[in-house]
Protein backbone atom coordinates (compact mmCIF):
# COMPACT_ATOMS: atom_id res chain seq x y z
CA UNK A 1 20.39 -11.14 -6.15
CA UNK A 2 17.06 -9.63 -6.95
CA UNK A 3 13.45 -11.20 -6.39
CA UNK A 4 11.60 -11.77 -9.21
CA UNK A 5 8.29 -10.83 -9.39
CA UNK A 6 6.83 -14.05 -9.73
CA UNK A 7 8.34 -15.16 -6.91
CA UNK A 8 7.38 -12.18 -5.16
CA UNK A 9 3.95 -13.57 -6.00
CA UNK A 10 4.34 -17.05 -5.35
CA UNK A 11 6.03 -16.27 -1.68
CA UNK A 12 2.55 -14.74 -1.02
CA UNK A 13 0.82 -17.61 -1.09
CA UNK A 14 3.44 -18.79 2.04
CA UNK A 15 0.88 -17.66 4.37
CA UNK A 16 1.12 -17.79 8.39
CA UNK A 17 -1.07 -21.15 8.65
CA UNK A 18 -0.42 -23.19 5.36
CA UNK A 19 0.88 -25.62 7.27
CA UNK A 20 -1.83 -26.08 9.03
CA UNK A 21 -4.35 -26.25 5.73
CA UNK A 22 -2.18 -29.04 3.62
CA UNK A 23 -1.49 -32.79 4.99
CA UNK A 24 1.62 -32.87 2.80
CA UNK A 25 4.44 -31.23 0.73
CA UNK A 26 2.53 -32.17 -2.50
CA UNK A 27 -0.97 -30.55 -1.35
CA UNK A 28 1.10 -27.60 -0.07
CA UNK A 29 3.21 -27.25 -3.51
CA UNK A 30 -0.34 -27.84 -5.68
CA UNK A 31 -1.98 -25.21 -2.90
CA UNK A 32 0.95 -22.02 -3.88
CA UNK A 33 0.62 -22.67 -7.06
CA UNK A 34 -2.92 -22.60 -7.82
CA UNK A 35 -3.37 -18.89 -8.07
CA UNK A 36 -0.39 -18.72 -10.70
CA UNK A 37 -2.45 -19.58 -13.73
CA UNK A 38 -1.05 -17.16 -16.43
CA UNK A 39 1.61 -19.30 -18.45
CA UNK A 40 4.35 -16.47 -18.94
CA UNK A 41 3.82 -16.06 -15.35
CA UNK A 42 5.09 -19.68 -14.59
CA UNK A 43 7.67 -19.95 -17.49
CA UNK A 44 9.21 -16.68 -15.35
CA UNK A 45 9.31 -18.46 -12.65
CA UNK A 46 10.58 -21.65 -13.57
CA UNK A 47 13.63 -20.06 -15.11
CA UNK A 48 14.02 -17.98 -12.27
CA UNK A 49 13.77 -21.02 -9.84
CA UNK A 50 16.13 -22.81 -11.69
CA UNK A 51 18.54 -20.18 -11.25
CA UNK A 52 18.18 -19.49 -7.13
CA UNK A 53 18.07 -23.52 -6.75
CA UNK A 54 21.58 -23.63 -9.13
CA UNK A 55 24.17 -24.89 -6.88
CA UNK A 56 26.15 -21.94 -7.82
CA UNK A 57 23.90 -20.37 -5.15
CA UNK A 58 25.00 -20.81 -1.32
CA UNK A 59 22.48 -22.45 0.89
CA UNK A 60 22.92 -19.06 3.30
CA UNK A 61 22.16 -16.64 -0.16
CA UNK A 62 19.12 -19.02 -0.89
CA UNK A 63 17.17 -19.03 2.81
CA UNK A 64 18.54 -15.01 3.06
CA UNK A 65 16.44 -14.42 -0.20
CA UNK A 66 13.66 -16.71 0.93
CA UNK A 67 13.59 -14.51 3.98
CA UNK A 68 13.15 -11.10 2.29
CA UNK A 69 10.13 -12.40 0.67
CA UNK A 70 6.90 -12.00 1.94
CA UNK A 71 6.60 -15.88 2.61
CA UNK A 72 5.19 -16.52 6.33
CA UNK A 73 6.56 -20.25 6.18
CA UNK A 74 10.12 -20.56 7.64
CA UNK A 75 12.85 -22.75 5.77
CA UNK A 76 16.32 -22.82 8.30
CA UNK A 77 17.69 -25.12 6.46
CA UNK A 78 19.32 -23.94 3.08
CA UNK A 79 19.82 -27.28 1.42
CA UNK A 80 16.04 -28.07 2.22
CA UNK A 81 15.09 -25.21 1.15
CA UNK A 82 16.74 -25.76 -2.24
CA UNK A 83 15.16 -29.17 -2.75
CA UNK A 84 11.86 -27.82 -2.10
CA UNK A 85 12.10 -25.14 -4.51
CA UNK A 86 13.18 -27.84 -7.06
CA UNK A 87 9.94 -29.68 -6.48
CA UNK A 88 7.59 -26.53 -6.87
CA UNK A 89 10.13 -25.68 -10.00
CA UNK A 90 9.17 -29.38 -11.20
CA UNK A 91 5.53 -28.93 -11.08
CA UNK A 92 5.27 -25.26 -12.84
C-alpha cells in the first residue's frame, strides 16, 4: 500500500525525542497534529487513516508501513499501533 502524503507529513512530526516533550498520549496526539492546520489536509488524512487502521489491514502491513515513514517513534506492536492511529484519526 502507498503512503499518503499527509501521512507522510504527519509521520514527520514523530520526531527522535517526542517522547520525551509530551507527559501523555493525548499531549503527544494534540502535539503531531498541530502543524496540520489546512482542512483538506486533515479530511485526507482521516480517510486515509481510516483505511490503514481497517481491520482488513494486518497488524505486520500496518507497523511495516509505519516503518517506511519518516516517523522516529517506534510502534512493535501492530495492534497498538492500530489503536493509536484510531485515536489521532478521532481527533482530526
Amino acid at each position: 500500500m502507498k503512503l499518503s502524503a499527509e501521512f507522510l507529513e504527519l509521520s514527520l512530526q514523530f520526531y527522535q525525542d517526542l517522547l520525551d516533550d509530551v507527559s501523555s498520549e493525548e499531549e503527544m496526539i494534540e502535539t503531531v497534529l498541530s502543524p496540520l492546520k489546512d482542512e483538506g489536509k486533515r479530511t485526507n488524512l482521516r480517510k486515509y487513516l481510516d483505511l490503514i487502521t481497517s481491520d482488513q489491514i494486518a497488524d505486520e502491513e500496518l507497523r511495516k508501513l509505519w516503518w517506511s515513514s519518516s516517523a522516529d517513534v517506534v510502534f512493535h506492536d501492530g495492534a497498538a499501533l492500530r489503536a493509536f492511529l484510531r485515536k489521532v484519526r478521532d481527533k482530526l
